[in-house]
N, C-alpha and C. Protein backbone atom coordinates (compact mmCIF):
# COMPACT_ATOMS: atom_id res chain seq x y z
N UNK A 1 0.82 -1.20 0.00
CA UNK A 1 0.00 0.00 0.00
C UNK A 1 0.85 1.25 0.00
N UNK A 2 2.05 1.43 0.85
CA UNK A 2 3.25 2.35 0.83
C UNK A 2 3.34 2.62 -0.79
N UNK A 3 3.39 1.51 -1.27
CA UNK A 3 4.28 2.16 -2.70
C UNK A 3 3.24 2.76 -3.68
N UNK A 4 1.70 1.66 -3.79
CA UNK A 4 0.97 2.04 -4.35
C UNK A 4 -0.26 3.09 -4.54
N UNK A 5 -0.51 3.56 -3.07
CA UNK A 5 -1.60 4.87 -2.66
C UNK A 5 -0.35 5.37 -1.63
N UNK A 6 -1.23 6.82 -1.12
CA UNK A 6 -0.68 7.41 -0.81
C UNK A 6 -1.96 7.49 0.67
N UNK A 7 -0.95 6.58 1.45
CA UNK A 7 -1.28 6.76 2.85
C UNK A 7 -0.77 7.50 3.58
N UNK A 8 -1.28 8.61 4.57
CA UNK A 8 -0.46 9.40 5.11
C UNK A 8 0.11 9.46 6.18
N UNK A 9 -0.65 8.28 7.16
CA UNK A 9 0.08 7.92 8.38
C UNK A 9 -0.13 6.60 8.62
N UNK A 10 0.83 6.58 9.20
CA UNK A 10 1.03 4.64 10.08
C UNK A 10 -0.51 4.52 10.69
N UNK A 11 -1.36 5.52 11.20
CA UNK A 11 -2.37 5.17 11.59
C UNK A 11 -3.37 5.07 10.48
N UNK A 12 -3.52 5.68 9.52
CA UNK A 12 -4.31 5.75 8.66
C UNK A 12 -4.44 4.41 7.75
N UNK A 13 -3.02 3.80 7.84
CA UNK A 13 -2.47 2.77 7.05
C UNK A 13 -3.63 1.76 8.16
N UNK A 14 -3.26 1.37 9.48
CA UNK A 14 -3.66 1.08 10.38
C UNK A 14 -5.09 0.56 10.02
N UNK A 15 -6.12 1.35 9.49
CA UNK A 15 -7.43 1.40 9.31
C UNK A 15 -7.50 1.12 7.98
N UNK A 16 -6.69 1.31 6.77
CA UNK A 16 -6.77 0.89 5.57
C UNK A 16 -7.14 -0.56 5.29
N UNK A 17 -6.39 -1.55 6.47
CA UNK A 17 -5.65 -2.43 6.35
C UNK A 17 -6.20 -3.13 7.38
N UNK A 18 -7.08 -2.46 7.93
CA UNK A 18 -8.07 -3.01 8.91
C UNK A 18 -7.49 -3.99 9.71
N UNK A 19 -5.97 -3.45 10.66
CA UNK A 19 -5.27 -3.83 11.09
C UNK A 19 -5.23 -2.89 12.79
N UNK A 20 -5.14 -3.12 13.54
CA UNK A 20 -5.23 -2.55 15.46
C UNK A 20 -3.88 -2.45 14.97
N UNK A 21 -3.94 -1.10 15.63
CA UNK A 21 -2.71 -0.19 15.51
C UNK A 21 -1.31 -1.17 16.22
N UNK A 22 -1.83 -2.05 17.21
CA UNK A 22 -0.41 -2.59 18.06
C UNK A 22 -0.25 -3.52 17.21
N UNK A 23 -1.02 -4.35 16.59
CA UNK A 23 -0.13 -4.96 15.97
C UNK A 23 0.35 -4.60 14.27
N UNK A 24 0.07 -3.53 14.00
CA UNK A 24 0.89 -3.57 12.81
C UNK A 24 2.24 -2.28 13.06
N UNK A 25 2.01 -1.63 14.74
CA UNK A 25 3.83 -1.86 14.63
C UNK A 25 4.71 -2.64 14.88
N UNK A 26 4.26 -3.95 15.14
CA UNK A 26 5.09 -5.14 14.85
C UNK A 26 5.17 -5.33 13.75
N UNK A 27 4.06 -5.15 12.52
CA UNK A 27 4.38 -5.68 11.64
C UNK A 27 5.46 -4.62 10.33
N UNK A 28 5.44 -3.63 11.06
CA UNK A 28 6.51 -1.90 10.33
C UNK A 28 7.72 -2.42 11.32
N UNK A 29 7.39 -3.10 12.23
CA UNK A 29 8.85 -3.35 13.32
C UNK A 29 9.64 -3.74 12.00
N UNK A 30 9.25 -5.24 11.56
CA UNK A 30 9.28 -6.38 11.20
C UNK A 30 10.06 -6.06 9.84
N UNK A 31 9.67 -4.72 9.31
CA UNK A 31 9.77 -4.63 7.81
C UNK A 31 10.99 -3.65 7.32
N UNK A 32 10.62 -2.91 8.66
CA UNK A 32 11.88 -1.61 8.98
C UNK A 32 13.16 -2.60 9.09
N UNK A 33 13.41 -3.63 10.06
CA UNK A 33 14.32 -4.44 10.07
C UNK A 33 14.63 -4.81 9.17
N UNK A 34 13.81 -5.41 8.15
CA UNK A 34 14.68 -6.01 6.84
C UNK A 34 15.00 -5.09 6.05
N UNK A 35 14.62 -3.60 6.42
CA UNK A 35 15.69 -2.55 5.39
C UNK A 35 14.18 -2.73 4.19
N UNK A 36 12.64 -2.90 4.24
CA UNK A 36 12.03 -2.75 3.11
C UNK A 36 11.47 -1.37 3.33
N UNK A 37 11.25 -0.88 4.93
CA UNK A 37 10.31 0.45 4.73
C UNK A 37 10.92 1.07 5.66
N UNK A 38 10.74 2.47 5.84
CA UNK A 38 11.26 3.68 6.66
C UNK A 38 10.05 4.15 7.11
N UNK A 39 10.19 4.39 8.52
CA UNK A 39 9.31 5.46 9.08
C UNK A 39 10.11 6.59 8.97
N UNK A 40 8.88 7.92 8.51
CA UNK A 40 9.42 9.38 8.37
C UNK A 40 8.51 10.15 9.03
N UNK A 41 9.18 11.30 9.42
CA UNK A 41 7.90 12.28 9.73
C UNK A 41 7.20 12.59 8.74
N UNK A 42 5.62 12.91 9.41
CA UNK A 42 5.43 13.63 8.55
C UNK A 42 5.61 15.19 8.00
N UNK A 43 5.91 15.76 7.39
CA UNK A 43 6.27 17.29 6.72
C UNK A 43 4.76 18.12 7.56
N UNK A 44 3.92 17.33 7.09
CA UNK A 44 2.55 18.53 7.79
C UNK A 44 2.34 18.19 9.55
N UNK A 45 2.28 16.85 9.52
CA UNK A 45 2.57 17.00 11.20
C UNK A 45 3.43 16.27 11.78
N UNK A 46 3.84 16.72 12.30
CA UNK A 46 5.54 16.34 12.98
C UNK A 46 5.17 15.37 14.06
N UNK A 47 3.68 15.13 14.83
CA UNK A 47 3.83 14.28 15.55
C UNK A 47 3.33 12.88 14.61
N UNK A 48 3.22 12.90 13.59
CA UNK A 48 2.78 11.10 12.74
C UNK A 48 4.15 11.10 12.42
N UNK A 49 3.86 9.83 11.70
CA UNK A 49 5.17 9.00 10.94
C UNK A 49 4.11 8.25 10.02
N UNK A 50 5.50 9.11 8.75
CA UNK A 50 4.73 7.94 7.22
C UNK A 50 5.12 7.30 7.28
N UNK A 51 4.55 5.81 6.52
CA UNK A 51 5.57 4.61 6.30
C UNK A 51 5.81 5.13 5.05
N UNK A 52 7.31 4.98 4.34
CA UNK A 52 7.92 4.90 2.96
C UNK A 52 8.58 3.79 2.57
N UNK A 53 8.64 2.82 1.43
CA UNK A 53 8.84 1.90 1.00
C UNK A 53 10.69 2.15 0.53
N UNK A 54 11.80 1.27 1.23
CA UNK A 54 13.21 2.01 0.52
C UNK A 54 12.87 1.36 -0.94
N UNK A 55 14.12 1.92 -1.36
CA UNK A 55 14.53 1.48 -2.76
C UNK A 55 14.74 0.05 -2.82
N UNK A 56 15.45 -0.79 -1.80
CA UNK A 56 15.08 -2.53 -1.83
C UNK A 56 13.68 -3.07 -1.62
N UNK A 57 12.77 -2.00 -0.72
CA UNK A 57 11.51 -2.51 -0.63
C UNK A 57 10.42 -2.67 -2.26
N UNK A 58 10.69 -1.64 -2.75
CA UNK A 58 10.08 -1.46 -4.07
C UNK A 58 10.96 -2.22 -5.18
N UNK A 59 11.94 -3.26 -4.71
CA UNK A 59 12.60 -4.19 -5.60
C UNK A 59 12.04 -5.08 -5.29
N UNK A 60 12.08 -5.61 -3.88
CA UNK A 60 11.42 -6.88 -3.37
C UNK A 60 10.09 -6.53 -3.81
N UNK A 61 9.09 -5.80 -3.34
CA UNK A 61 8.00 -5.90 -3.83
C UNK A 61 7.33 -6.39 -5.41
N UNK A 62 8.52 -5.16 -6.62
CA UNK A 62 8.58 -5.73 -8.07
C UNK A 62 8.32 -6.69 -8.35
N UNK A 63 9.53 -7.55 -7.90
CA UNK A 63 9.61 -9.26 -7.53
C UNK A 63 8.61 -10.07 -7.48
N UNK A 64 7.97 -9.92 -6.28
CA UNK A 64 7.02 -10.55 -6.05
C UNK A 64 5.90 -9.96 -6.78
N UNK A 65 5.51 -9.20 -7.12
CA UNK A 65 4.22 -8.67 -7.70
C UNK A 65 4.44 -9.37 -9.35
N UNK A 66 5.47 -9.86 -9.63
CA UNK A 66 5.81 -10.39 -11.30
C UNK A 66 5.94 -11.86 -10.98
N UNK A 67 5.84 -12.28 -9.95
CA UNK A 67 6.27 -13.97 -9.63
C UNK A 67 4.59 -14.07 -9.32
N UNK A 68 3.89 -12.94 -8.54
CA UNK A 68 2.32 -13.35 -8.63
C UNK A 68 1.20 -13.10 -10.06
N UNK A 69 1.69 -12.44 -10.87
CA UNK A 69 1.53 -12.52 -11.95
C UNK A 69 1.58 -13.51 -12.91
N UNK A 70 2.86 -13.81 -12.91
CA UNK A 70 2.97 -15.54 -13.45
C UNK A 70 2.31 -16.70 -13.10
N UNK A 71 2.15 -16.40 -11.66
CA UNK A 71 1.39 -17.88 -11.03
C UNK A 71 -0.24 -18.04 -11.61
N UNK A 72 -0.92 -16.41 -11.19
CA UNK A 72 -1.73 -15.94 -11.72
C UNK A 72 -2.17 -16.15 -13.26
N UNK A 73 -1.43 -16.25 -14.26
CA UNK A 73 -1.39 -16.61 -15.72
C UNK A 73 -1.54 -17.91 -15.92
N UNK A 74 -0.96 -18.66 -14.96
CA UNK A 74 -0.79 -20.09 -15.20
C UNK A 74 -2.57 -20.69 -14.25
N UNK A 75 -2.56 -20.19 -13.54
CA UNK A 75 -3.97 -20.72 -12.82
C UNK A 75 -5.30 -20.37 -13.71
N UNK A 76 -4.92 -19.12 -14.12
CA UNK A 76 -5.92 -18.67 -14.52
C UNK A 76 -6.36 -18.25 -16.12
N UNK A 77 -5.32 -19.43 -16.81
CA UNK A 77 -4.85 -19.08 -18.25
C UNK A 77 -6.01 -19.26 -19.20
N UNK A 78 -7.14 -20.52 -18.64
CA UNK A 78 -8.19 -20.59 -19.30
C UNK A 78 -9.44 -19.83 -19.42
N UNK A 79 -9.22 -18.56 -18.70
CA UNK A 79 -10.19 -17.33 -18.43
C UNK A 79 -9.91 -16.19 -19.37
N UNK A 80 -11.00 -15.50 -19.57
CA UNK A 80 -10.42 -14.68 -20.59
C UNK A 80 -10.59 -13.01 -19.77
N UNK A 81 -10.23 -11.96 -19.75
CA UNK A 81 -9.59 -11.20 -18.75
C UNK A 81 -10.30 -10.92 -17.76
N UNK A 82 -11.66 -10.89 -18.55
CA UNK A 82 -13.04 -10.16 -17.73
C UNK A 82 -13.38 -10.74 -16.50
N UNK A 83 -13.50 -12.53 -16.39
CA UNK A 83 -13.51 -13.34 -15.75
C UNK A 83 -12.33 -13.44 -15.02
N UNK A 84 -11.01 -12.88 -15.10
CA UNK A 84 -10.06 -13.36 -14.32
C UNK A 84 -10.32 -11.89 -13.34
N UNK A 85 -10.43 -10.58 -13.81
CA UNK A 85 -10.61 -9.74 -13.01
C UNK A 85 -12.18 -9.72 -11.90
N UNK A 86 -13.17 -10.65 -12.59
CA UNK A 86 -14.02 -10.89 -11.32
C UNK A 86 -13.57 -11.82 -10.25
N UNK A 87 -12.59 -12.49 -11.07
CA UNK A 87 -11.75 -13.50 -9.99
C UNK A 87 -11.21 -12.90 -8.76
N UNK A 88 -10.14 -12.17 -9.23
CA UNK A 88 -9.67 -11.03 -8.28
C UNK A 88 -10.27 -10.10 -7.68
N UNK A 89 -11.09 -9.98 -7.79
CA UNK A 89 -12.04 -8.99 -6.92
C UNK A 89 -12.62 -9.72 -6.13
N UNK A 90 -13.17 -10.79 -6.41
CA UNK A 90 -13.86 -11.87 -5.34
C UNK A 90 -13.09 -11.75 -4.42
N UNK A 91 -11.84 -12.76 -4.51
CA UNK A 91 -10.58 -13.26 -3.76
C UNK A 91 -10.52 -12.03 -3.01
N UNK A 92 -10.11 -10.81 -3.15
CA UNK A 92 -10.12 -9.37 -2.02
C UNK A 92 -11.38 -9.12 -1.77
N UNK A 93 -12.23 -9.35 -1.65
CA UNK A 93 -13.35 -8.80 -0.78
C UNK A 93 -13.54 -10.16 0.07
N UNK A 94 -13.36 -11.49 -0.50
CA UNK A 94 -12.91 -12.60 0.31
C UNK A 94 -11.90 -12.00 1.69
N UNK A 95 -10.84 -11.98 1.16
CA UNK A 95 -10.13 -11.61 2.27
C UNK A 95 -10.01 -10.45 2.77
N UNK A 96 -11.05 -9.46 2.52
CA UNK A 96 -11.25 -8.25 3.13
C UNK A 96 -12.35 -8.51 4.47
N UNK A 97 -13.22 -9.42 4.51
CA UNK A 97 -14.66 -9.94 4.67
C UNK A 97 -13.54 -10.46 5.90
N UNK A 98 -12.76 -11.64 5.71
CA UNK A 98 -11.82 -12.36 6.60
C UNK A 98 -11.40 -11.14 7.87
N UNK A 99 -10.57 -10.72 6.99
CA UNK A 99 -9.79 -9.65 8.06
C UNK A 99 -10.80 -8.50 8.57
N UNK A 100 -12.18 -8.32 8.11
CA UNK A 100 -13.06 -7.32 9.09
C UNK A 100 -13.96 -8.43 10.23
N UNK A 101 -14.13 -9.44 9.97
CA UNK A 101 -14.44 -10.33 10.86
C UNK A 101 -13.57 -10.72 11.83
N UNK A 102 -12.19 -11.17 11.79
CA UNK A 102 -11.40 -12.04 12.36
C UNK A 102 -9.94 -11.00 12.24
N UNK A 103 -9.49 -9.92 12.62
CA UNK A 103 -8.32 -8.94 12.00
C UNK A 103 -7.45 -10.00 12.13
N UNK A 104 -7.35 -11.09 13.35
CA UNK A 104 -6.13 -11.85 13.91
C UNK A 104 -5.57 -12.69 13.16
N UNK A 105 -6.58 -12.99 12.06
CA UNK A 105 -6.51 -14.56 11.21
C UNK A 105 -6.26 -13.90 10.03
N UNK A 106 -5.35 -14.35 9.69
CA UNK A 106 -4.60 -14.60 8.35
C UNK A 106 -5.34 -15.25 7.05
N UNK A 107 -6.03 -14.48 6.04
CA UNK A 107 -6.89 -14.69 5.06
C UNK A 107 -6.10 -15.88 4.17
N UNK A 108 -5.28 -16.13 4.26
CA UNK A 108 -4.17 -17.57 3.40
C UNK A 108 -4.61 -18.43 4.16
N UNK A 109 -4.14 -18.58 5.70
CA UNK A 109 -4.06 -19.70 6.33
C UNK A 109 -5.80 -20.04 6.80
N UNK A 110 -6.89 -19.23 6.37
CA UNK A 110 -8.22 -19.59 6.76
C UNK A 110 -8.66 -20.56 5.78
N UNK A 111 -8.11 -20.09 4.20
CA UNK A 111 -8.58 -20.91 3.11
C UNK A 111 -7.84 -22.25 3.43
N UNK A 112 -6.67 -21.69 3.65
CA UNK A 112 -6.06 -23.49 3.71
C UNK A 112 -6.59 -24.26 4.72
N UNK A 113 -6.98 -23.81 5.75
CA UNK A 113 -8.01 -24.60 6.61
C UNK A 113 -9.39 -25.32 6.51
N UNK A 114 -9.83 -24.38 5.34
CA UNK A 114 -11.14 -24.98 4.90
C UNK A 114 -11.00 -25.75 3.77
N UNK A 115 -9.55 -25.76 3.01
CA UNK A 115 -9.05 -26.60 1.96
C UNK A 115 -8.73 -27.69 2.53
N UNK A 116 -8.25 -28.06 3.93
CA UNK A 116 -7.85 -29.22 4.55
C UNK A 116 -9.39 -29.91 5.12
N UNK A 117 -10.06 -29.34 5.50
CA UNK A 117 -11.48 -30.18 6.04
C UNK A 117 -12.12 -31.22 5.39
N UNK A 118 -12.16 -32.17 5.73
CA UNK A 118 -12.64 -33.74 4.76
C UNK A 118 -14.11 -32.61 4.61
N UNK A 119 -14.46 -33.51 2.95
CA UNK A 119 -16.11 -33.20 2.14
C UNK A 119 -16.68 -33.89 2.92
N UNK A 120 -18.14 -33.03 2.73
CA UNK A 120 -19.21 -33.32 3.46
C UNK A 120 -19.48 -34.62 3.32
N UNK A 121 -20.35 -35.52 3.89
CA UNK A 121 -20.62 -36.82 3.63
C UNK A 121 -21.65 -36.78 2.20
N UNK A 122 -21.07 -37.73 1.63
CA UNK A 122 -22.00 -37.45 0.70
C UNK A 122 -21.60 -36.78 -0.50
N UNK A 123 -20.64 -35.64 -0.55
CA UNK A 123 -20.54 -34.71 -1.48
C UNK A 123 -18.85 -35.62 -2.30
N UNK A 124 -18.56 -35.53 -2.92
CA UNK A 124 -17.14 -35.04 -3.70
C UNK A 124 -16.18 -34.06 -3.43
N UNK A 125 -15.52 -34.16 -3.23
CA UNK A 125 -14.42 -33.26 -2.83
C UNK A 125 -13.89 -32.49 -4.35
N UNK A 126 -14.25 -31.14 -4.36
CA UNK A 126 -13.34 -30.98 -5.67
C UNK A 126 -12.35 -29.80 -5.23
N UNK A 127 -11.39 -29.39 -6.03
CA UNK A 127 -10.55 -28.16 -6.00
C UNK A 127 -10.32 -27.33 -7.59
């Protein structure tokens, strides 16, 4: 979100992201450490802090945003765009729906939980 909108404070980000403020400065702890983002002041008020993405963060990010692309092409190669972009919109309001219900739970590890649950009796299991 740093690189792509323009959030103006760690708190604002906070609510974007529909994340409780304590834990996502663990998760700017977390990120600042690996050298991907900087907290700055802000220029208009000196008591926030922006998050800014460094120059390795917006490499790593590149990265991955072109390795999810590919995966993306390959899953979804038999769709033709219209259908792949209702795809993606599902999938985020999926895991938007997740994280305003549950902030604690991790929208990956919920699906894989309901991907691991034996089929109903009766039904077929498909994927």
């Amino acid at each position: 979100m740093v690189v792509h909108e323009d959030v103006p404070t760690q708190g604002a980000l906070a609510t974007r992201l529909v994340i409780d403020r304590s834990v996502l400065t663990y998760v700017i702890d977390d990120l600042e450490s690996a050298g991907l983002i900087e907290r700055q002041l802000d220029p208009r008020d000196r008591r926030a802090r922006r998050i800014v993405a460094t120059e390795r963060g917006r490499q790593v990010l590149a990265d991955a945003e072109k390795r999810v692309a590919h995966v993306e092409d390959q899953v979804l190669r038999g769709l033709p765009e219209q259908q792949r972009a209702t795809f993606r919109d599902a999938a985020e309001t999926a895991a938007e729906a997740i994280a305003g219900m549950s902030p604690e739970t991790d929208p990956c590890l919920a699906v894989s939980s309901v991907l691991e649950q034996p089929p109903a009796r009766g039904r077929p299991r498909t994927r």
